[in-house]
C-alpha atoms as a PDB file:
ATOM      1  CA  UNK A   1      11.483  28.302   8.560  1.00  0.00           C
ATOM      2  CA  UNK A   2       9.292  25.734   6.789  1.00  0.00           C
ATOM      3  CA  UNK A   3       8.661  22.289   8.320  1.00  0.00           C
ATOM      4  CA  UNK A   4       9.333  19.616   6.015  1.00  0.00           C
ATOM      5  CA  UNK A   5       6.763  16.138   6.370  1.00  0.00           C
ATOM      6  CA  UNK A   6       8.791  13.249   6.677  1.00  0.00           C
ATOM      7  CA  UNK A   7       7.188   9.616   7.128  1.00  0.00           C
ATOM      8  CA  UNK A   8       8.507   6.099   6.684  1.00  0.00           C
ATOM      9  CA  UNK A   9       6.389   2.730   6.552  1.00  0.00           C
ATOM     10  CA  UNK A  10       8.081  -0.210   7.005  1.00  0.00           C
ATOM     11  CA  UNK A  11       6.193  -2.959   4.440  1.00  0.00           C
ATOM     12  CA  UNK A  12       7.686  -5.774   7.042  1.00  0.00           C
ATOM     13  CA  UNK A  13       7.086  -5.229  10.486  1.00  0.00           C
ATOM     14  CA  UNK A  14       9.306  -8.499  11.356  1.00  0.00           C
ATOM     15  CA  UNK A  15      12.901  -7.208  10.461  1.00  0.00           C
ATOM     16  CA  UNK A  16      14.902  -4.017   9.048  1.00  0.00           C
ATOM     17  CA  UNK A  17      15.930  -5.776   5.514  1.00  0.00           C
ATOM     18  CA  UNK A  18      12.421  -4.804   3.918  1.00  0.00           C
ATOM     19  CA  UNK A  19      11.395  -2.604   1.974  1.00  0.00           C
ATOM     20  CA  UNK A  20      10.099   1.067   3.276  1.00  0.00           C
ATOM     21  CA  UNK A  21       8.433   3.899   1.883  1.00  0.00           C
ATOM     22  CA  UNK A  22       9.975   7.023   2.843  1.00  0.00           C
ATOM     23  CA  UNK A  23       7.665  10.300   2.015  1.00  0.00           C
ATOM     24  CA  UNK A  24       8.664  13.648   1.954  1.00  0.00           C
ATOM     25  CA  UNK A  25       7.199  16.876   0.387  1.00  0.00           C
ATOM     26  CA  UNK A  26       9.463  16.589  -2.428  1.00  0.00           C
ATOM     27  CA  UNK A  27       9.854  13.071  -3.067  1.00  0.00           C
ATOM     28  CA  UNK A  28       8.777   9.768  -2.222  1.00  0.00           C
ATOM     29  CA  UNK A  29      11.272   6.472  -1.692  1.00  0.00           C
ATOM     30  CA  UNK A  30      10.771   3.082  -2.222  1.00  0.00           C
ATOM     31  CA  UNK A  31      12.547   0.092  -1.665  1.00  0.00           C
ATOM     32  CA  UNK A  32      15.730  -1.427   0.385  1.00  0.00           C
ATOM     33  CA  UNK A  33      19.645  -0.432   0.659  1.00  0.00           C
ATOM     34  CA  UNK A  34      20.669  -1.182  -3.166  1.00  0.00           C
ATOM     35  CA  UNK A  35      17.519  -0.668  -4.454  1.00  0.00           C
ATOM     36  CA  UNK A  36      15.592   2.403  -4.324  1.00  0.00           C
ATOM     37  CA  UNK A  37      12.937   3.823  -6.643  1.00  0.00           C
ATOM     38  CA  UNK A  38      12.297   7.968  -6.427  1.00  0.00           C
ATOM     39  CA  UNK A  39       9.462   9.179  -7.578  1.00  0.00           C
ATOM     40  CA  UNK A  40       7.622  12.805  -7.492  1.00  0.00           C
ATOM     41  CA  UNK A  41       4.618  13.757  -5.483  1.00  0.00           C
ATOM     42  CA  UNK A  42       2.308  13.457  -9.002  1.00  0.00           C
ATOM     43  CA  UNK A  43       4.195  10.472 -10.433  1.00  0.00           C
ATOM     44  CA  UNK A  44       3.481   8.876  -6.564  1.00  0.00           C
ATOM     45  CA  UNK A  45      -0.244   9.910  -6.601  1.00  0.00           C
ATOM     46  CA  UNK A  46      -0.627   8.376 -10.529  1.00  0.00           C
ATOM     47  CA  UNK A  47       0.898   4.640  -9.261  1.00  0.00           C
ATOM     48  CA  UNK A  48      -1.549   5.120  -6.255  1.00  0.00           C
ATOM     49  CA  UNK A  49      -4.331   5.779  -7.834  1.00  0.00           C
ATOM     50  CA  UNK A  50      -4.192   3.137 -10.676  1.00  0.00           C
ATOM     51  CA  UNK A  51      -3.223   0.613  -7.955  1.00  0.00           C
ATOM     52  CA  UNK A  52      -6.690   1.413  -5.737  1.00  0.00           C
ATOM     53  CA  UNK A  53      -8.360   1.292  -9.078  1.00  0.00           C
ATOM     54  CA  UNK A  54      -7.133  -2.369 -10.038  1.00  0.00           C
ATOM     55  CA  UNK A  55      -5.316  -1.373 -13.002  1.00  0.00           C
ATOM     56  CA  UNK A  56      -1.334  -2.981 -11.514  1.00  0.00           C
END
């Protein structure tokens, strides 16, 4: 049986109405209840990278 990775960051330490990221092996989840954006592993590591690199 294969172990999935699972982790959630809460972007607000101070409540539960925040946003979180939720990453999995297949997927990666961002946002609050209502408003949720899914994106794949690659599409995830491209908004990553051209974050660290000042470009959003």
């Amino acid at each position: 049986m294969k172990t999935v990775m699972r982790k959630i960051v809460a972007l607000c330490q101070s409540c539960n109405q925040c946003p979180v990221v939720e990453i999995t092996d297949t997927e990666i989840k961002i946002g609050e209840v209502g408003n949720v954006c899914s994106l794949k592993p690659a599409e995830w590591e491209s908004l990553r990278s051209k974050i660290l690199k000042g470009e959003l």
